[in-house]
N, C-alpha and C. Protein backbone atom coordinates (compact mmCIF):
# COMPACT_ATOMS: atom_id res chain seq x y z
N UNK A 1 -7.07 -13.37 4.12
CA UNK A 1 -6.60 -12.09 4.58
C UNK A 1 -7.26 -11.70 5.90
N UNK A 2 -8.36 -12.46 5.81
CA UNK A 2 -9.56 -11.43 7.50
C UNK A 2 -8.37 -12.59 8.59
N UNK A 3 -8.09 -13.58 8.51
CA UNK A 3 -7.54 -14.06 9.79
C UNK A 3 -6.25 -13.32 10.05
N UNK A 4 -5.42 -12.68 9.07
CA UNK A 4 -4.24 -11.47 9.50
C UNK A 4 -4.03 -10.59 9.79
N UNK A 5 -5.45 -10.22 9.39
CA UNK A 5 -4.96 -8.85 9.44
C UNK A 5 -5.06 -8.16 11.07
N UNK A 6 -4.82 -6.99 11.25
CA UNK A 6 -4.18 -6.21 10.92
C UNK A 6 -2.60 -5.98 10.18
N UNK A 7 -2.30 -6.82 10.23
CA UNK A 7 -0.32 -6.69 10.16
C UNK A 7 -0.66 -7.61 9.05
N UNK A 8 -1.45 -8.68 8.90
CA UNK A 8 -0.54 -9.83 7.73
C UNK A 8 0.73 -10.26 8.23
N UNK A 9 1.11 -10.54 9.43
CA UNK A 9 2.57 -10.67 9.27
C UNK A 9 2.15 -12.27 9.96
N UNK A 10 3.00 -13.34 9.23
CA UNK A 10 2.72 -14.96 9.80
C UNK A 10 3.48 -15.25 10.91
N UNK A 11 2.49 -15.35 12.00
CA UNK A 11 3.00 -16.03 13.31
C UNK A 11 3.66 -16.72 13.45
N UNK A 12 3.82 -17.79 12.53
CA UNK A 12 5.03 -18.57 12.49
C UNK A 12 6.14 -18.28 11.49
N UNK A 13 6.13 -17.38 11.19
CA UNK A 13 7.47 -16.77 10.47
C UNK A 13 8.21 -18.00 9.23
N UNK A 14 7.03 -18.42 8.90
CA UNK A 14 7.09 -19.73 7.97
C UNK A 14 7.29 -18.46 6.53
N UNK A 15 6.61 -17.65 6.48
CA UNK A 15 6.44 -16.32 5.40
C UNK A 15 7.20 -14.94 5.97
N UNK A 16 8.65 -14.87 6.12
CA UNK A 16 8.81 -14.20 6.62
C UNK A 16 8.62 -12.30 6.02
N UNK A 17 8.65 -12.67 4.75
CA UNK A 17 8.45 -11.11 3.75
C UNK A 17 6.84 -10.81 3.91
N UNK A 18 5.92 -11.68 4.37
CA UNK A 18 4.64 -11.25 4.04
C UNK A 18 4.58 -9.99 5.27
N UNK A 19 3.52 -9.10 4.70
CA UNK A 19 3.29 -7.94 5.47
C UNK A 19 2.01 -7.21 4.84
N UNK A 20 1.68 -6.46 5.16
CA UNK A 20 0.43 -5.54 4.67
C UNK A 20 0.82 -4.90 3.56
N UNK A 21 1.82 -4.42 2.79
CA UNK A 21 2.15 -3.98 1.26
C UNK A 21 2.05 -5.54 0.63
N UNK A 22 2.95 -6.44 1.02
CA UNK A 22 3.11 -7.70 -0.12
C UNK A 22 1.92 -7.90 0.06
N UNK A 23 0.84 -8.24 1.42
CA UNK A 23 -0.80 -8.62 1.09
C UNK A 23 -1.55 -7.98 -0.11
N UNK A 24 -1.35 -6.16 0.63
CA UNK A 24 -2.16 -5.55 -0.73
C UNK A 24 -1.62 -5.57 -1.83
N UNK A 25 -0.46 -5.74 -2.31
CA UNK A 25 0.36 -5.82 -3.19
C UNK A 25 -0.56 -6.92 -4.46
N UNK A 26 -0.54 -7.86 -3.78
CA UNK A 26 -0.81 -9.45 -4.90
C UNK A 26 -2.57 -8.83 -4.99
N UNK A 27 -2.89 -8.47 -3.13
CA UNK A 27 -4.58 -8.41 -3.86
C UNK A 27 -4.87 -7.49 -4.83
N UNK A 28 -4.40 -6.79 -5.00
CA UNK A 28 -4.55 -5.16 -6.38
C UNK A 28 -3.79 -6.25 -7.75
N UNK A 29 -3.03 -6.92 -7.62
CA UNK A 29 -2.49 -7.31 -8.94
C UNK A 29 -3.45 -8.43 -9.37
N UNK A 30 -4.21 -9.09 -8.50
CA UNK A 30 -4.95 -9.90 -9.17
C UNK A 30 -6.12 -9.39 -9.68
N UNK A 31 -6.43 -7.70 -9.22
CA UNK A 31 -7.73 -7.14 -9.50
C UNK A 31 -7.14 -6.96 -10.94
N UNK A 32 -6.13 -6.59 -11.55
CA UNK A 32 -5.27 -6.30 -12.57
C UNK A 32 -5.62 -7.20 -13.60
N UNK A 33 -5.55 -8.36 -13.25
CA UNK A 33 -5.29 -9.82 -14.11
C UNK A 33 -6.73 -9.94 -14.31
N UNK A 34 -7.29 -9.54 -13.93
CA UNK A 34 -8.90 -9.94 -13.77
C UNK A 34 -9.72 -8.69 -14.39
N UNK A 35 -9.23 -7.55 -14.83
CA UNK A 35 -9.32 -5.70 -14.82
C UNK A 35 -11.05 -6.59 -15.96
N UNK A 36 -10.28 -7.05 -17.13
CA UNK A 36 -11.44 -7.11 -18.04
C UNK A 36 -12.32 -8.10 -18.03
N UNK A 37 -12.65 -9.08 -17.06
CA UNK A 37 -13.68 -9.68 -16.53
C UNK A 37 -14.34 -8.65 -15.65
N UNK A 38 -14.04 -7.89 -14.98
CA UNK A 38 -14.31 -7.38 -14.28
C UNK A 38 -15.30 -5.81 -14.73
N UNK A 39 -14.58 -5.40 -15.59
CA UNK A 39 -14.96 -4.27 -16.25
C UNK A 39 -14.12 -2.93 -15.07
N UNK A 40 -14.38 -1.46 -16.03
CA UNK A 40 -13.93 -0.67 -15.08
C UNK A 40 -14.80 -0.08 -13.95
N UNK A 41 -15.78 -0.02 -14.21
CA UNK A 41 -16.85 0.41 -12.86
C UNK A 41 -16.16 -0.41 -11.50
N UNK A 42 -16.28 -1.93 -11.73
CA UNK A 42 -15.86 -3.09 -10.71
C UNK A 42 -14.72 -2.90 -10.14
N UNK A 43 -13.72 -2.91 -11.34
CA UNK A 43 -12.09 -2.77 -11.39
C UNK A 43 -12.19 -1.56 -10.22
N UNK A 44 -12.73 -0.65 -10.40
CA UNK A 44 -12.01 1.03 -9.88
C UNK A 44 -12.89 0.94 -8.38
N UNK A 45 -14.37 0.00 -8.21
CA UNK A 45 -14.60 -0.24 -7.22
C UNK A 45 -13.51 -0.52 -5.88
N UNK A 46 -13.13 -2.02 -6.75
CA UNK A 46 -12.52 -3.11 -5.92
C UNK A 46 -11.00 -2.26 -5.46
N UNK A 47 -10.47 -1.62 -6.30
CA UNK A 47 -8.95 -0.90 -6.22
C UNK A 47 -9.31 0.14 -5.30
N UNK A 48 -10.44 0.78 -5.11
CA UNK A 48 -11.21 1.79 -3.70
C UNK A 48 -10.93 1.06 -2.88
N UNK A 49 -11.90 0.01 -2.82
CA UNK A 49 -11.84 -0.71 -1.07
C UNK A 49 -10.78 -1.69 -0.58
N UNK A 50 -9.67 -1.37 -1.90
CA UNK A 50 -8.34 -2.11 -1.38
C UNK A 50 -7.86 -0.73 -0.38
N UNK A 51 -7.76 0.17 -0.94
CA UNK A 51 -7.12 1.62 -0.76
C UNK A 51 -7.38 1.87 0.88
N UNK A 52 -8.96 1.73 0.82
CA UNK A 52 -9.73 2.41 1.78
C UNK A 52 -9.46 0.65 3.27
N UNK A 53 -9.26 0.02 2.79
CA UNK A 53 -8.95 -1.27 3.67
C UNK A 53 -7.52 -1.50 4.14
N UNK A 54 -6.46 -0.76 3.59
CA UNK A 54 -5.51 -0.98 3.63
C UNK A 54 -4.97 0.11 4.55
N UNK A 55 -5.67 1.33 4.17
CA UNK A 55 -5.29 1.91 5.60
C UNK A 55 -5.82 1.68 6.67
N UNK A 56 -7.25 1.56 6.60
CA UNK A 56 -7.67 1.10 8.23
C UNK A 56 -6.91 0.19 8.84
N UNK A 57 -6.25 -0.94 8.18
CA UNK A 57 -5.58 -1.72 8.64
C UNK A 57 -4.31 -1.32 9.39
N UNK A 58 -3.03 -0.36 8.88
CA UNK A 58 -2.55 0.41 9.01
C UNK A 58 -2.64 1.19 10.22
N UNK A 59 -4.05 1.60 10.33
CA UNK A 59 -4.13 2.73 11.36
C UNK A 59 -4.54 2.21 12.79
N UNK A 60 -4.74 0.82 12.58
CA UNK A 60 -4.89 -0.17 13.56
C UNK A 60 -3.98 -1.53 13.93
N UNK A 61 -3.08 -0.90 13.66
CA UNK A 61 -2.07 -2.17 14.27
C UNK A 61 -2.04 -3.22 15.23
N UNK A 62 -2.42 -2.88 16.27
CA UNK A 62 -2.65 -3.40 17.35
C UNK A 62 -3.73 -4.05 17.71
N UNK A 63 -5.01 -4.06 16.79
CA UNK A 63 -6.11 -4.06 16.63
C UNK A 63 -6.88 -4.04 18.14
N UNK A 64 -6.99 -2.96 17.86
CA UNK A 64 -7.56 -2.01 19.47
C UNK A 64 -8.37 -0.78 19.08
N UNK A 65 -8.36 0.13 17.82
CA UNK A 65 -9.71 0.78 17.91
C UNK A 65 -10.61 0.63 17.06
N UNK A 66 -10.93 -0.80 17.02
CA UNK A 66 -12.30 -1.11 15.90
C UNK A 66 -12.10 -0.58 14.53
N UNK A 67 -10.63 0.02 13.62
CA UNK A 67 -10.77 -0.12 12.73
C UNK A 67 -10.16 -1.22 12.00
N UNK A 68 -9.72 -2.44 12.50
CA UNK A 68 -9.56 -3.37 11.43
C UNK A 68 -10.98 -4.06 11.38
N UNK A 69 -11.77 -4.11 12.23
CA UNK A 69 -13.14 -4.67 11.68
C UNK A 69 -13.50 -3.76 10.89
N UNK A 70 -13.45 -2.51 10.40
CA UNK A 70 -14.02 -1.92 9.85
C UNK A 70 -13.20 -2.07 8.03
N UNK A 71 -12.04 -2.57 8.12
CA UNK A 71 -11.14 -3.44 6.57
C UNK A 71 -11.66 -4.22 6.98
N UNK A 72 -12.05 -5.32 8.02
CA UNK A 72 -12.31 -6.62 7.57
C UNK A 72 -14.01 -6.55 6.66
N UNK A 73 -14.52 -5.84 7.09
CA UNK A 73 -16.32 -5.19 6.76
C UNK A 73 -15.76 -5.56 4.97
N UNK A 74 -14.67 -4.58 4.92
CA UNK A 74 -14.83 -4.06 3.17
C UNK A 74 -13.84 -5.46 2.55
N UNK A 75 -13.08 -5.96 3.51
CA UNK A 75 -12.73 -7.35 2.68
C UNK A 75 -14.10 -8.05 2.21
N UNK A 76 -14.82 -7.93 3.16
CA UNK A 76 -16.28 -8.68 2.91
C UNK A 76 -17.25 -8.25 1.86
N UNK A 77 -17.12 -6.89 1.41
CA UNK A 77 -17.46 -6.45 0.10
C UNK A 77 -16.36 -6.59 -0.84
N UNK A 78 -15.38 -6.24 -0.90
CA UNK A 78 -15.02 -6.94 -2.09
C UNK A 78 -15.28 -8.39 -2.47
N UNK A 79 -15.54 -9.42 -1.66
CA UNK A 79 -15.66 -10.33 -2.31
C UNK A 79 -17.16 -10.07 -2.65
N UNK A 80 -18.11 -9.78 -1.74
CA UNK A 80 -19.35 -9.39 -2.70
C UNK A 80 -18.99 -9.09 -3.90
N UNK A 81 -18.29 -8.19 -4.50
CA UNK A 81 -18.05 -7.87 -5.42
C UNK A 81 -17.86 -8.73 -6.63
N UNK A 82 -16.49 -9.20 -6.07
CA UNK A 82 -16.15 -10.79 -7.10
C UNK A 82 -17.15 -11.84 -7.03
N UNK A 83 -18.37 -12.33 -6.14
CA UNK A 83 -19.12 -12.96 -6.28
C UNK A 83 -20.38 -12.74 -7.40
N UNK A 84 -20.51 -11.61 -7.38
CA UNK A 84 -21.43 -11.25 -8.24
C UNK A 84 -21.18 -11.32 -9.55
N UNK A 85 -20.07 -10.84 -9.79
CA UNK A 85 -18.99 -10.97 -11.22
C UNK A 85 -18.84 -12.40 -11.70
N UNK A 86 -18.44 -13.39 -10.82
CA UNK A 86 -19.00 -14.46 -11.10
C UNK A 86 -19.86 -15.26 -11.47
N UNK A 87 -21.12 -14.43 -10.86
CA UNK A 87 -23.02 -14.98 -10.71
C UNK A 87 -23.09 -14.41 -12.54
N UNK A 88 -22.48 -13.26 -12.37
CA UNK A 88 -22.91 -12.51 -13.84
C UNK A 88 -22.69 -13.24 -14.97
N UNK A 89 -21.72 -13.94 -15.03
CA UNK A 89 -20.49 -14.28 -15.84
C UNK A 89 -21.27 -15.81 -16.47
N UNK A 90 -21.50 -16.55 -15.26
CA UNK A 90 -22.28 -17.71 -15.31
C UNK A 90 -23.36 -17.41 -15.75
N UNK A 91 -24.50 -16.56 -15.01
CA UNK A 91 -25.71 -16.38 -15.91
C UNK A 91 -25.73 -16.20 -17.47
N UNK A 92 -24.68 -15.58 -18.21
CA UNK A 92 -24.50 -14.95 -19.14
C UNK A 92 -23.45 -16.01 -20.21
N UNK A 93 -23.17 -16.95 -19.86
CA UNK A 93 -22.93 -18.11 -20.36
C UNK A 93 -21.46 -17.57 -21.09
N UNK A 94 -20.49 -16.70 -20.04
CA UNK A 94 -19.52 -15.97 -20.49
C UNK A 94 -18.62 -17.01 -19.85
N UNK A 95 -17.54 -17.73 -21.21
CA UNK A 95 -16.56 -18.68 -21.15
C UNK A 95 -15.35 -18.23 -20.62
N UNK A 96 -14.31 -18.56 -20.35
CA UNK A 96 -13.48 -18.33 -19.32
C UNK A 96 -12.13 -18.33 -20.49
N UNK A 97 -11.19 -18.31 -20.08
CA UNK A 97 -9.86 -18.15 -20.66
C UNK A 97 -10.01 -19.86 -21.30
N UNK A 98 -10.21 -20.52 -20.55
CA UNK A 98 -10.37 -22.09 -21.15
C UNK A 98 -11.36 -22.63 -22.26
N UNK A 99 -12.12 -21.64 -22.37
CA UNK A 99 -13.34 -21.77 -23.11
C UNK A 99 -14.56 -22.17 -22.08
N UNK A 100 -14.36 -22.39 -21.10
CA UNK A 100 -15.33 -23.14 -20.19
C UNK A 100 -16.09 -21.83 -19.59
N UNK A 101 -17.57 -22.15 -19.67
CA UNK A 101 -18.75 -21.36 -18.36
C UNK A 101 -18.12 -21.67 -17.14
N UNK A 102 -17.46 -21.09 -16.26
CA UNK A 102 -17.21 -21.44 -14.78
C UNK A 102 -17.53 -20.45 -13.82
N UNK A 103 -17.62 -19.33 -14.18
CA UNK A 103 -17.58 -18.49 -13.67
C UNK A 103 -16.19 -17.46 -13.59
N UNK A 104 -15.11 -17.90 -13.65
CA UNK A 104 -13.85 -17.69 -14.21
C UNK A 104 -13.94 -15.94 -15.00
């Protein structure tokens, strides 16, 4: 997502529907699919700094007044986010949909 944004829209028009709703679109639905690995503290985190990333993006189209670095900042915490959830998950010898420790 940090190499698209502002727009998400593919330079080579290989993706022609992708855009900044279908981006945030899938990234909020996978926070969804993930809600109870995640827990709700995380969940309601991560669905903030979609919110709060999705407009800066928005409000910077052109990327000309320093606010898509400022979504790309919080793309960079959310994955903090999911990294840690991961670290947790593994430390805690919490098995995955497969049965497997992966972090998953």
């Amino acid at each position: 997502m940090v190499l698209f944004a502002p727009t998400f829209v593919d330079p080579l028009g290989d993706f022609p529907n992708r855009n900044i709703d279908s981006e945030f679109l899938i990234l909020t639905g996978g926070f969804e699919i993930i809600r109870k690995k995640l827990g709700e503290e995380r969940f309601a985190l991560l669905m903030d700094l979609a919110v709060r990333a999705k407009e800066l993006f928005a409000a910077d189209q052109d990327d000309t007044n320093g606010k898509t670095d400022e979504g790309r900042a919080l793309l960079f915490e959310m994955e903090d986010v999911l990294k840690d959830v991961r670290d947790r998950r593994v430390r805690e010898k919490l098995p995955d949909d497969e049965g497997e420790v992966t972090g998953d």
